[in-house]
Protein backbone atom coordinates (compact mmCIF):
# COMPACT_ATOMS: atom_id res chain seq x y z
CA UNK A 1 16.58 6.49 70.06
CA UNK A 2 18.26 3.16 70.50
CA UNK A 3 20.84 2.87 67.90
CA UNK A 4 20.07 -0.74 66.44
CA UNK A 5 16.50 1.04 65.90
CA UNK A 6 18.30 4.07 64.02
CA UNK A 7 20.12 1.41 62.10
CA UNK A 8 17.34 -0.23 61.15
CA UNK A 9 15.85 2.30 60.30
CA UNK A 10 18.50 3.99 57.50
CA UNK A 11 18.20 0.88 55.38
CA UNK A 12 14.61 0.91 55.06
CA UNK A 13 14.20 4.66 54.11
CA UNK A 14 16.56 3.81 51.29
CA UNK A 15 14.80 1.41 50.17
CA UNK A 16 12.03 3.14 49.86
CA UNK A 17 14.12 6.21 48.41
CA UNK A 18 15.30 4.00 46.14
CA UNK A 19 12.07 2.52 45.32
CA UNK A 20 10.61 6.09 44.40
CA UNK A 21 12.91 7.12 42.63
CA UNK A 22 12.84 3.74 39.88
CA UNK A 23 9.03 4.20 39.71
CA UNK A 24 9.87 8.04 38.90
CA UNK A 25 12.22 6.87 36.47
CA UNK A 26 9.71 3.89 35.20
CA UNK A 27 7.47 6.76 34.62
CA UNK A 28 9.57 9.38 33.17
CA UNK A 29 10.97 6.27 31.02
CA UNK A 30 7.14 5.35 29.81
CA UNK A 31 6.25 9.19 28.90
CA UNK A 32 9.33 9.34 26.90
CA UNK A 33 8.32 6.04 24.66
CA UNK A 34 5.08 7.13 23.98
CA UNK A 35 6.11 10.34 22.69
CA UNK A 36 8.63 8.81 21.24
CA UNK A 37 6.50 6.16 19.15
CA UNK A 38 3.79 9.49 18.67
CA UNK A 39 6.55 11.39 17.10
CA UNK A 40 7.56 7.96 14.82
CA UNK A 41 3.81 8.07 13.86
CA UNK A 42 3.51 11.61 12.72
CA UNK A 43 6.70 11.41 10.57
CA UNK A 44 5.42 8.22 9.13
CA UNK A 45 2.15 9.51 8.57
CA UNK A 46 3.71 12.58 6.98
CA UNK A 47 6.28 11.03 4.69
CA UNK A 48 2.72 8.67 3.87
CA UNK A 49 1.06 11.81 2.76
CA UNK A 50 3.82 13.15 0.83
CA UNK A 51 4.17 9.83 -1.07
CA UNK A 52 0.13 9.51 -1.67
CA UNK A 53 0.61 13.37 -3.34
CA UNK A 54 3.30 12.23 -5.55
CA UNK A 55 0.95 9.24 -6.08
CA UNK A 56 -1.46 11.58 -7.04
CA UNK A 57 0.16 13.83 -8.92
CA UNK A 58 1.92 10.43 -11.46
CA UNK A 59 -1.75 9.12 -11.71
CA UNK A 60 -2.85 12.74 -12.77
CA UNK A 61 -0.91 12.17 -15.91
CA UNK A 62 -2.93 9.13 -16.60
CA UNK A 63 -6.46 9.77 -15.29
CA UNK A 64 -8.05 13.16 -14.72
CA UNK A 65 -9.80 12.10 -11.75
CA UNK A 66 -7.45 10.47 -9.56
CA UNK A 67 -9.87 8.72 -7.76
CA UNK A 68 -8.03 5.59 -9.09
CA UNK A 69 -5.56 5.46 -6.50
CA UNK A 70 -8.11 5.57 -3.43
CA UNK A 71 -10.05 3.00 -4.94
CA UNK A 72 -6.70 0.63 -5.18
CA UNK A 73 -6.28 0.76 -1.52
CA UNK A 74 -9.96 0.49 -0.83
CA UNK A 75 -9.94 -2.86 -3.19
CA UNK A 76 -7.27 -4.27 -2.69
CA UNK A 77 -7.60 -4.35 1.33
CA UNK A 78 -11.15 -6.04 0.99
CA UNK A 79 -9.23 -8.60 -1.42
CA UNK A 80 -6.68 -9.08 0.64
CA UNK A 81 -9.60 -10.20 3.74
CA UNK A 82 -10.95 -12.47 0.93
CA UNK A 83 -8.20 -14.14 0.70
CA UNK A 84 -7.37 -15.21 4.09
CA UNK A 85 -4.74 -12.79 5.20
CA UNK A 86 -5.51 -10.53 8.78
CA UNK A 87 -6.98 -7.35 9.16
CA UNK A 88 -3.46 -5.73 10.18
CA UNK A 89 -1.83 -7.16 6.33
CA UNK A 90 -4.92 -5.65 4.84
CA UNK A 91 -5.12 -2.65 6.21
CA UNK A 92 -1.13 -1.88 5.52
CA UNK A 93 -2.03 -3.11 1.86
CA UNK A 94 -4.72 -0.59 1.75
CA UNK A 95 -1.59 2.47 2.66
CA UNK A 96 1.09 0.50 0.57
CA UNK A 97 -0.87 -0.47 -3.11
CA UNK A 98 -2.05 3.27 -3.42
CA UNK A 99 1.73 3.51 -4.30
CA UNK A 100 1.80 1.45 -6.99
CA UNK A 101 2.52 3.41 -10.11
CA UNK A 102 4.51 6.53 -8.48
CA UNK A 103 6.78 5.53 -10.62
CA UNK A 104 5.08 7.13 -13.63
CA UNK A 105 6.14 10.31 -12.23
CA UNK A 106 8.89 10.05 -14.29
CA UNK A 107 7.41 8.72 -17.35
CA UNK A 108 7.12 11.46 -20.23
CA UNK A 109 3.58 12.54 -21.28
CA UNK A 110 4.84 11.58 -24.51
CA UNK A 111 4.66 7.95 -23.86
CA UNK A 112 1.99 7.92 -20.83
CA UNK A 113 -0.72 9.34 -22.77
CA UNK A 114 0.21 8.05 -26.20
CA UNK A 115 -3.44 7.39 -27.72
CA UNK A 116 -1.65 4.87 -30.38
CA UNK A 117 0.22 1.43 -29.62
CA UNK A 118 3.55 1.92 -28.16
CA UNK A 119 6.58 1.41 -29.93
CA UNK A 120 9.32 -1.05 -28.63
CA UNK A 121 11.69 1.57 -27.45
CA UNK A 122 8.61 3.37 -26.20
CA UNK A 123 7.62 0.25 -24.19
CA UNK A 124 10.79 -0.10 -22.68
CA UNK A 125 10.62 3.43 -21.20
CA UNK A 126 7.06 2.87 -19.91
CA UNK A 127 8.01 -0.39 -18.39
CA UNK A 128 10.78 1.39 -15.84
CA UNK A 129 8.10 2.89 -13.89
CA UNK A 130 8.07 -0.37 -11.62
CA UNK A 131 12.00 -0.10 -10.98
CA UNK A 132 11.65 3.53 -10.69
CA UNK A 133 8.74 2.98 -7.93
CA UNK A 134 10.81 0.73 -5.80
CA UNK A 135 13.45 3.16 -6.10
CA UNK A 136 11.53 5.65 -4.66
CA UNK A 137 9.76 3.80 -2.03
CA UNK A 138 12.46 1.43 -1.06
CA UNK A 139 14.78 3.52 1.18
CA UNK A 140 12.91 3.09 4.43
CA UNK A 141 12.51 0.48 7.17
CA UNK A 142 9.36 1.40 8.00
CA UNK A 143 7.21 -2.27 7.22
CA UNK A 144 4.44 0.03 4.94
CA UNK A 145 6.84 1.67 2.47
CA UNK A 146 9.00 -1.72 2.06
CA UNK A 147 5.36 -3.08 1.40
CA UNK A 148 4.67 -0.63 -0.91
CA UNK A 149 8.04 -0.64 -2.73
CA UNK A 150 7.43 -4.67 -3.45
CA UNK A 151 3.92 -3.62 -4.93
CA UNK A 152 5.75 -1.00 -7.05
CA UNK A 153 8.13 -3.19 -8.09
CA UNK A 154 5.86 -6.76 -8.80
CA UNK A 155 2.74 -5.28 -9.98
CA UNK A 156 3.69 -5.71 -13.33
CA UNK A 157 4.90 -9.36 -13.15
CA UNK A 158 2.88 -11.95 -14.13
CA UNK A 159 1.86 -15.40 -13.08
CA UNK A 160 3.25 -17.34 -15.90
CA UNK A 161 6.46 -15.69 -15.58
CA UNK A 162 6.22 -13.20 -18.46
CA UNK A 163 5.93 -9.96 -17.11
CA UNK A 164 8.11 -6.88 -15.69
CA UNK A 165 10.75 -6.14 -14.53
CA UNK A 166 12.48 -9.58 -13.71
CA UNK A 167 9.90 -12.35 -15.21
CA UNK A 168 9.26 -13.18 -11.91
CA UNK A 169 6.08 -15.91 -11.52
CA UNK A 170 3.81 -17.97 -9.36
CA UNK A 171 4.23 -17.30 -5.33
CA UNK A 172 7.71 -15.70 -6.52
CA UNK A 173 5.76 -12.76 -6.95
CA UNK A 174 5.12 -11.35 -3.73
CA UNK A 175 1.02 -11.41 -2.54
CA UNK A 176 0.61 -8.08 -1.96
CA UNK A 177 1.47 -7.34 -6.22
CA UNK A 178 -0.44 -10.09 -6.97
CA UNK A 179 -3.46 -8.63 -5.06
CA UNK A 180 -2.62 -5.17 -6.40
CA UNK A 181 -1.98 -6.26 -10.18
CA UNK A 182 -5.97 -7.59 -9.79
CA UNK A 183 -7.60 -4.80 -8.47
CA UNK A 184 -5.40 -2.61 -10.81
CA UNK A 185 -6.40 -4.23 -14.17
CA UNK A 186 -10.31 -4.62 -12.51
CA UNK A 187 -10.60 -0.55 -11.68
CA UNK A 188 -8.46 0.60 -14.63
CA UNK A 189 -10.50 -0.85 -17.20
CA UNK A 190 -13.70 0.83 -15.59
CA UNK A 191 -11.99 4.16 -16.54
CA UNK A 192 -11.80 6.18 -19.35
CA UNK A 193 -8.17 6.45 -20.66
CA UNK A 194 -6.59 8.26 -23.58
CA UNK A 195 -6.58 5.50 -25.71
CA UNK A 196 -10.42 3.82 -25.54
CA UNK A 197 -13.37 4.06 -23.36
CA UNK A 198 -14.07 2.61 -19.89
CA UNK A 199 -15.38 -1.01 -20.07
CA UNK A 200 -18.39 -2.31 -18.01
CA UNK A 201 -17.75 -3.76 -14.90
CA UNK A 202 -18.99 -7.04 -16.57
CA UNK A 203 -16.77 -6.93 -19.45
CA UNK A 204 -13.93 -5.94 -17.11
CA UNK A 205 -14.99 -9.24 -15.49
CA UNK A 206 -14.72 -11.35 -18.23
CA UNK A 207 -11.23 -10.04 -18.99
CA UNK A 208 -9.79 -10.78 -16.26
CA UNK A 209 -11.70 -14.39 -15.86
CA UNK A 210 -9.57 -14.81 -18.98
CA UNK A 211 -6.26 -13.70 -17.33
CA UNK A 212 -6.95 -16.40 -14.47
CA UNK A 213 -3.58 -18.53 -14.23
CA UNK A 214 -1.86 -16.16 -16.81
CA UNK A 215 -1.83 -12.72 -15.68
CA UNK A 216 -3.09 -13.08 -12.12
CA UNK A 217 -3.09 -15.46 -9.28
CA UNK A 218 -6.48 -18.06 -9.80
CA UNK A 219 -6.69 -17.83 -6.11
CA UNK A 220 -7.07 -14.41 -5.63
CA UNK A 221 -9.17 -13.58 -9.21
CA UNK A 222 -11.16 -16.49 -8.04
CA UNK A 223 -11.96 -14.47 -4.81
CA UNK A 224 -12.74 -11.58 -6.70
CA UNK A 225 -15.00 -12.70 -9.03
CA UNK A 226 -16.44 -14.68 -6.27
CA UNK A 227 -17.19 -11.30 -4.93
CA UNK A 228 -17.58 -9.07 -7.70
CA UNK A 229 -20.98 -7.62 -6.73
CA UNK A 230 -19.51 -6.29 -3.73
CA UNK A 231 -16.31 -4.87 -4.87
CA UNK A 232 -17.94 -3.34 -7.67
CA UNK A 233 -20.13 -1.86 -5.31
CA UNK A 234 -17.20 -0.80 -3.17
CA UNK A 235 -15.28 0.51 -5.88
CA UNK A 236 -18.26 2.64 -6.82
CA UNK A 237 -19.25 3.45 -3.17
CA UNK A 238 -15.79 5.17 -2.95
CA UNK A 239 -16.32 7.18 -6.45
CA UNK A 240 -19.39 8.73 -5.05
CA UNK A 241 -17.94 9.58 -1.81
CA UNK A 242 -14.91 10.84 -2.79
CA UNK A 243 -12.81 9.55 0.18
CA UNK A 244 -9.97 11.31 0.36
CA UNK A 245 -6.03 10.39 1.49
CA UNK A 246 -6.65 11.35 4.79
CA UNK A 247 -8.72 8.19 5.12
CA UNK A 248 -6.38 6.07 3.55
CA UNK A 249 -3.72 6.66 5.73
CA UNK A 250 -5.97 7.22 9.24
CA UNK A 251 -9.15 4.79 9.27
């Protein structure tokens, strides 16, 4: 064989060495990230479940059901769609504000199912569930726990600035508590507690018409009530199904 030829030659079947072996590697590299991101998403959807238990096991204390929780996420993702944000912020609302109280985990049975007014002191330890949610929530980068740790945390505040813990108010509060703080106070006075009977969805209504600008956001109690036929019917929907955490976390 002529030798230019032979030279010729050599460079082009390393190139195309070469070129085989960065598409194996492209490849190889490719497998590796998807596994990679599947093995992220079963953690996540793990440590999820393990939260939504202890969830589950803090609203035991306060409703025999536990249905509450489930309901929350179901709610407060339609609300969240009512209110303008996308389908990807709603649907990580609907994982995060079943979270909300996990705080009460660590709130005695003393003061959780008290069937009397509170005392001040009494108060005081029933209001640290928020901090102690955030505490518990808030050690992870992952965007749906640092979601849920804000709704843990600003759940409790109010729009006129005199709620819990820091008195925060208006847009201060973050939208996902001010979306879970309305759907909260809609489906808990629908349920039987220790300390008086469930409400009718209308009266629940009414209440929280009259919390519009105080307690809540207008904007997003306006959307609610705008739509309370339908999220009553949702929140009743999910009662006779029973969904389960499985679906929270999955659909």
């Amino acid at each position: 064989m002529d030798g230019s030829l032979l030279a010729q030659g050599c460079p082009r079947r390393f190139e195309e060495a070469a070129a085989a072996q960065m598409e194996r590697f492209v490849l190889d590299f490719g497998r590796m990230y998807r596994e990679r991101n599947e093995a992220l998403r079963e953690v996540t959807r793990a440590h999820h479940a393990a939260l939504l238990q202890l969830s589950a096991a803090a609203d035991l204390k306060d409703d025999d059901t536990g249905g509450h929780i489930v309901r929350i996420g179901y709610l407060a993702e339609a609300l969240a769609l009512l209110v303008g944000q996308t389908p990807a912020y709603a649907r990580m609302l609907r994982k995060a504000a079943p979270m909300h109280d996990i705080g009460k985990i660590g709130t005695p049975d003393s003061v959780l199912k008290k069937p009397g007014p509170l005392t001040p002191d009494e108060r005081a330890v029933m209001n640290r569930h928020a901090a102690m949610g955030a505490e518990i929530l808030g050690r992870s980068n992952i965007p749906v726990f640092r979601m849920a740790a804000d709704v843990a945390l600003t759940h409790h505040e109010r729009y006129d600035g005199l709620g819990y813990p820091a008195g925060l108010s208006g847009d201060a509060i973050p939208l996902s508590g001010r979306i879970t703080a309305v759907v909260d106070f809609f489906d808990a006075l629908t349920m039987d507690r220790v300390y008086r009977p469930a409400f009718t969805a209308e009266r629940a209504l009414e209440m929280l018409a009259a919390e519009r600008g105080a307690a809540f956001d207008p904007v997003v109690v306006d959307a609610l009530l705008a739509h309370a036929d339908e999220l009553n019917e949702l929140r009743c929907k999910i009662t006779r199904e029973c969904r389960s955490f499985d679906a929270l976390i999955n659909s």
